[in-house]
Protein backbone atom coordinates (compact mmCIF):
# COMPACT_ATOMS: atom_id res chain seq x y z
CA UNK A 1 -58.81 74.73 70.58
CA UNK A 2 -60.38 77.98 70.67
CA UNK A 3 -59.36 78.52 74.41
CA UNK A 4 -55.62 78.01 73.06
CA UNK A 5 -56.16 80.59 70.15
CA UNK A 6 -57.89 82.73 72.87
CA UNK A 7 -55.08 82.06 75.09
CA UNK A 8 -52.15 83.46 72.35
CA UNK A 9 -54.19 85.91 71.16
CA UNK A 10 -54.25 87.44 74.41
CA UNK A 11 -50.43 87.08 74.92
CA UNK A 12 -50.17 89.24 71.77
CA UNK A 13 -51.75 91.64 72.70
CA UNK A 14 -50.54 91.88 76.30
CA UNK A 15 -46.80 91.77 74.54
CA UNK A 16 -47.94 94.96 72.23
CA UNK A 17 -49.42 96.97 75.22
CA UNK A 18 -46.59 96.71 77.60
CA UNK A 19 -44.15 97.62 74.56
CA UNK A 20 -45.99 101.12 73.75
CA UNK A 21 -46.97 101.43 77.95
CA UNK A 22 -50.79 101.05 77.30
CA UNK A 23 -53.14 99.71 79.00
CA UNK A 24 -54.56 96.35 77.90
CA UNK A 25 -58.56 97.68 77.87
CA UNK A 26 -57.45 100.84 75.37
CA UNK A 27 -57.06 98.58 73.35
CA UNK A 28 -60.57 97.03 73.29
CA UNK A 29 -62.35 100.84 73.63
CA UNK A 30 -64.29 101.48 70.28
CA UNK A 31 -61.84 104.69 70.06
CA UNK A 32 -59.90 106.21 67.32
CA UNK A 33 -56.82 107.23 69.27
CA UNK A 34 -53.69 106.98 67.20
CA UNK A 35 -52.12 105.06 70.11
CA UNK A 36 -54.74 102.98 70.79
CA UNK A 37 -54.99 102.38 67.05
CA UNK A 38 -51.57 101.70 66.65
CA UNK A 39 -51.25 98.72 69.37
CA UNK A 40 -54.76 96.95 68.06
CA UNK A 41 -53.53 96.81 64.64
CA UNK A 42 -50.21 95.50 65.37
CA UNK A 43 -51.81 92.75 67.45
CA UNK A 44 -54.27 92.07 64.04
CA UNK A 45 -50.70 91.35 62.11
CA UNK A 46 -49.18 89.38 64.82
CA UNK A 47 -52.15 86.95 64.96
CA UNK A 48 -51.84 86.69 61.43
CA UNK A 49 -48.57 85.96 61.03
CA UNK A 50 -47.61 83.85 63.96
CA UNK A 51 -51.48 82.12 64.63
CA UNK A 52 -52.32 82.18 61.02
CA UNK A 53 -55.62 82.88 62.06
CA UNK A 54 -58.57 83.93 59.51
CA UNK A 55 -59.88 87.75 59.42
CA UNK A 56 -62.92 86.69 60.72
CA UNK A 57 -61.83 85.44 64.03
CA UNK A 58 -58.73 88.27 64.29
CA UNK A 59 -61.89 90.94 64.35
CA UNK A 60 -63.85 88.65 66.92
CA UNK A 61 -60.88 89.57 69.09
CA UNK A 62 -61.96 93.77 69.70
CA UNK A 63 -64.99 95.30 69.71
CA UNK A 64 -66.65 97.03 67.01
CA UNK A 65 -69.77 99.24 66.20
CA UNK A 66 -71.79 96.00 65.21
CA UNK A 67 -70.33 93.66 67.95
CA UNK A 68 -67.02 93.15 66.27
CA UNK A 69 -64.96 94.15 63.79
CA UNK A 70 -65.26 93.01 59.94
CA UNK A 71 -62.55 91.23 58.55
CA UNK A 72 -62.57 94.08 55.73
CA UNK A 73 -61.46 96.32 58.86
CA UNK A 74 -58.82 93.84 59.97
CA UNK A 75 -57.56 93.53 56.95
CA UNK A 76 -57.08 97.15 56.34
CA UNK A 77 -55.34 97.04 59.65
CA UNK A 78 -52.67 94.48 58.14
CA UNK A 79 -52.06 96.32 55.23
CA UNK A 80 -51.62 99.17 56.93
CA UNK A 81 -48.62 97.82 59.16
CA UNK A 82 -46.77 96.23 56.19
CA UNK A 83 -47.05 99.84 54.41
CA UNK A 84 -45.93 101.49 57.50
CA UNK A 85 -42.71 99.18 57.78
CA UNK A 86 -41.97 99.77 54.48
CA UNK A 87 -41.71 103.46 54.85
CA UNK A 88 -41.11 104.21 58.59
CA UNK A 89 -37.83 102.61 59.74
CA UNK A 90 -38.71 103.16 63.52
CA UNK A 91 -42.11 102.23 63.05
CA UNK A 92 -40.54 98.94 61.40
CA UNK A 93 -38.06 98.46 64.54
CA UNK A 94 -40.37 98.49 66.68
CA UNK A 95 -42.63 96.17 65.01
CA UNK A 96 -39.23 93.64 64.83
CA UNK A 97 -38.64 94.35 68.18
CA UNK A 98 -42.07 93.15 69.32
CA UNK A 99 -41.54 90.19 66.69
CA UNK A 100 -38.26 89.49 68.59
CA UNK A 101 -40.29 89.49 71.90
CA UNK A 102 -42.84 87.63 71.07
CA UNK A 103 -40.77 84.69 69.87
CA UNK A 104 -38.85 84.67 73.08
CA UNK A 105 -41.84 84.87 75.38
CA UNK A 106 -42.01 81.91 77.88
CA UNK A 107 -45.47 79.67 76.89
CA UNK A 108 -45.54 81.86 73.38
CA UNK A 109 -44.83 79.08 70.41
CA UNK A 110 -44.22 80.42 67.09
CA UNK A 111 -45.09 78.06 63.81
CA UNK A 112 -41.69 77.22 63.77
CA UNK A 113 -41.16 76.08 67.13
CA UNK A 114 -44.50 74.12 67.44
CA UNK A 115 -43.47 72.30 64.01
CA UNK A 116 -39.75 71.61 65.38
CA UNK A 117 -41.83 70.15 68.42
CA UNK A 118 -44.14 68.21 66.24
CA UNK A 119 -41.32 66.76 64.79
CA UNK A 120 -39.69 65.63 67.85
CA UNK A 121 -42.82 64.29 69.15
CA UNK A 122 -43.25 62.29 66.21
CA UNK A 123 -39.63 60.82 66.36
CA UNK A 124 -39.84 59.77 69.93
CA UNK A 125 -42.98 57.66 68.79
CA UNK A 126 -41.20 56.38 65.89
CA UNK A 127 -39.07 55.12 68.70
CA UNK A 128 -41.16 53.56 71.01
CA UNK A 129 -43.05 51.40 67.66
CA UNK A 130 -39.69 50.55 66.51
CA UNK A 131 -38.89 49.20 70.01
CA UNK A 132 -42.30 47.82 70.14
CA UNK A 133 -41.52 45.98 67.00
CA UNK A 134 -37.91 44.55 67.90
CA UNK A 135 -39.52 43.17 71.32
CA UNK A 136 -42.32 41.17 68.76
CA UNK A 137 -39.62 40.35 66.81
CA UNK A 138 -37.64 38.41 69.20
CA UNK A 139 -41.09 36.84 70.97
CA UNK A 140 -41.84 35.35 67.67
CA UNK A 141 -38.21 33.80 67.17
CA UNK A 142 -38.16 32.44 70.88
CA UNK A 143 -41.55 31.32 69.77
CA UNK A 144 -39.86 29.25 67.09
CA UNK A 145 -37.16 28.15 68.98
CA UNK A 146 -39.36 26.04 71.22
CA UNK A 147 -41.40 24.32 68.17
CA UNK A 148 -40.66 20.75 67.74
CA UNK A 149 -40.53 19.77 64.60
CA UNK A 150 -42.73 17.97 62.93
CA UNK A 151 -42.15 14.35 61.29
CA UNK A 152 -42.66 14.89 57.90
CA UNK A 153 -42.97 11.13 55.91
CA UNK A 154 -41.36 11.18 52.36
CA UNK A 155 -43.68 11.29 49.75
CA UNK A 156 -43.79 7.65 47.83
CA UNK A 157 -43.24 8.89 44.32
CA UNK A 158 -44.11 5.72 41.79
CA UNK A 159 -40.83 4.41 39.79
CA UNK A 160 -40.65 4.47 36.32
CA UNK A 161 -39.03 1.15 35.15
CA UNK A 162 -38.42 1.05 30.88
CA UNK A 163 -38.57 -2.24 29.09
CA UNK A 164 -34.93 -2.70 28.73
CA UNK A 165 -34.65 -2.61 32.25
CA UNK A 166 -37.30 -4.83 33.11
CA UNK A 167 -35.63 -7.18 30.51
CA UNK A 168 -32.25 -6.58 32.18
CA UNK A 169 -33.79 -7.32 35.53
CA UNK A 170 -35.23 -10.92 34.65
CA UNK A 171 -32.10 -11.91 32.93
CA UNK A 172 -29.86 -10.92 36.14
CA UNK A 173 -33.17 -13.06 38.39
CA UNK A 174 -32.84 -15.85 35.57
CA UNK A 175 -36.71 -15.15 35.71
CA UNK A 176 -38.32 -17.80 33.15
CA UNK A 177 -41.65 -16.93 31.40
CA UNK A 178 -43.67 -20.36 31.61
CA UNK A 179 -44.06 -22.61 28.59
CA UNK A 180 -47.26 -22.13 26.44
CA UNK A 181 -49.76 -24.61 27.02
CA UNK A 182 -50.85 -26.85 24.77
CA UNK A 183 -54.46 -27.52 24.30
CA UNK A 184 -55.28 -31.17 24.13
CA UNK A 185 -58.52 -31.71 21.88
CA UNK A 186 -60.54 -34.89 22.63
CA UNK A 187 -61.28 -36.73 19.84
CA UNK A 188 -64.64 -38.34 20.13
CA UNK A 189 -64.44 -42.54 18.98
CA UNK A 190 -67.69 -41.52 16.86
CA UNK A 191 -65.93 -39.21 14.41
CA UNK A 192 -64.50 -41.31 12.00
CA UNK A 193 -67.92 -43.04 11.91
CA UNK A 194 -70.43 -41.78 9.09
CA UNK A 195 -73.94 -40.98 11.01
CA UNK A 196 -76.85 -42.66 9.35
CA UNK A 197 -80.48 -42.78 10.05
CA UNK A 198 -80.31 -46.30 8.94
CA UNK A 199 -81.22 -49.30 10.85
CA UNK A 200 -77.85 -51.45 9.82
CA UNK A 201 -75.60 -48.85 10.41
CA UNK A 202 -77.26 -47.79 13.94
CA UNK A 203 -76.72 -51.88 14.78
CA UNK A 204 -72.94 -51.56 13.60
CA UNK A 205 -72.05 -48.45 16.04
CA UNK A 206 -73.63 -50.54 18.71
CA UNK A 207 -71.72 -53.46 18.40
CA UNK A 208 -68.98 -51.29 18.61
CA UNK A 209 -69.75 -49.42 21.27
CA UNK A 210 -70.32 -52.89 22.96
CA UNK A 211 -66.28 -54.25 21.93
C-alpha cells in the first residue's frame, strides 16, 4: 500500500514539475526559491485532494530541516494554494490546468474513477455468485427429479362409532343379545327337615335317607 501511495505521489509531483519546467530534485532541495516553493506546495494540495492522504505522510514526501517536513508546514502549504486561487486567477488556471492533467494521466486514478471501478468490480462479482447460484439451483432440482418417492402407509386413525349407530348396525345384522341365564339353585332333600341333636329324630333322617 505504501509503494502505491509512493507510486502517485510521485506522479504528482512529476505532473507539477514538467508543468512549471523544473526539475524533479528542486523540488526536494531544502530551498526557499519561489519556484521551487511554488511546485512543492502544489504537489502538498494535490495529494490531499486526490490521495486524501494525512499531513503527516504529505511532509514525509520532501525533506525538511529535521528529516521532514511537519504537517503544521504542509498544512500552511495547502492553505496557502486555496488563498492563492482565490485571489490570483492565473495562479488558479494553472492550478486547474494541472488538476485537468492529472485526471487524464495514463495509470493516474482519481477517487472518482477508482470508486466507479470499485463499483464495476463489485457488479461483475455480483454476477458470477448469481450465476453460481442459478447453476446450484438447477443441481438441486435435477437432484429431485431423480428421487423416488417414498411409500408412505396411511395412518390408521381409530373410528368413532356412537350408540345409535351401533344400535342401527345390530338391527340391520339382526344381531341378538343372548338370553339371561337363569341360575338353578339346588335344593338340598335335608331342608325341609328340622335338625335335632336327638337320638329319634337322627334314626328318622336315616330311614329316610335309606327309602
Amino acid at each position: 500500500m505504501e509503494n502505491i501511495t509512493e507510486n502517485k505521489a510521485d506522479q504528482i509531483i512529476k505532473v507539477v514539475c514538467e508543468y512549471y519546467k523544473q526539475k524533479i530534485e528542486n523540488v526536494f532541495l531544502i530551498s526557499r526559491e519561489k519556484d521551487y516553493v511554488k511546485c512543492r506546495q502544489i504537489s502538498m494540495y494535490f495529494m490531499r485532494k486526490h490521495l486524501a492522504l494525512s499531513f503527516k505522510i504529505i511532509g514525509e514526501q520532501f525533506p525538511g530541516i529535521n528529516g521532514y517536513l511537519d504537517h503544521a508546514t504542509v498544512m500552511h502549504a495547502i492553505k496557502t494554494v486555496n488563498n492563492l486561487c482565490d485571489t490570483d486567477k492565473q495562479y488558479a488556471r494553472d492550478v486547474n490546468t494541472i488538476d485537468s492533467i492529472l485526471k487524464n494521466k495514463a495509470g493516474y486514478e482519481t477517487p472518482e474513477k477508482l470508486r466507479e471501478r470499485l463499483l464495476l468490480f463489485e457488479k461483475e462479482q455480483l454476477k458470477d455468485e448469481i450465476v453460481r447460484l442459478n447453476n446450484r439451483i438447477m443441481m438441486l432440482e435435477a437432484e429431485i427429479r431423480n428421487m423416488k418417492p417414498e411409500k408412505v402407509e396411511p395412518e390408521m386413525k381409530p373410528i368413532k362409532v356412537e350408540t345409535k349407530q351401533l344400535d342401527n348396525l345390530k338391527e340391520v345384522l339382526e344381531i341378538k343379545e343372548p338370553a339371561e341365564r337363569t341360575e338353578i339353585k339346588r335344593v338340598s332333600p335335608y331342608a325341609s327337615i328340622p335338625a335335632y341333636n336327638t337320638g329319634v329324630y337322627s334314626g328318622y333322617v336315616k330311614h329316610c335317607v335309606n327309602l
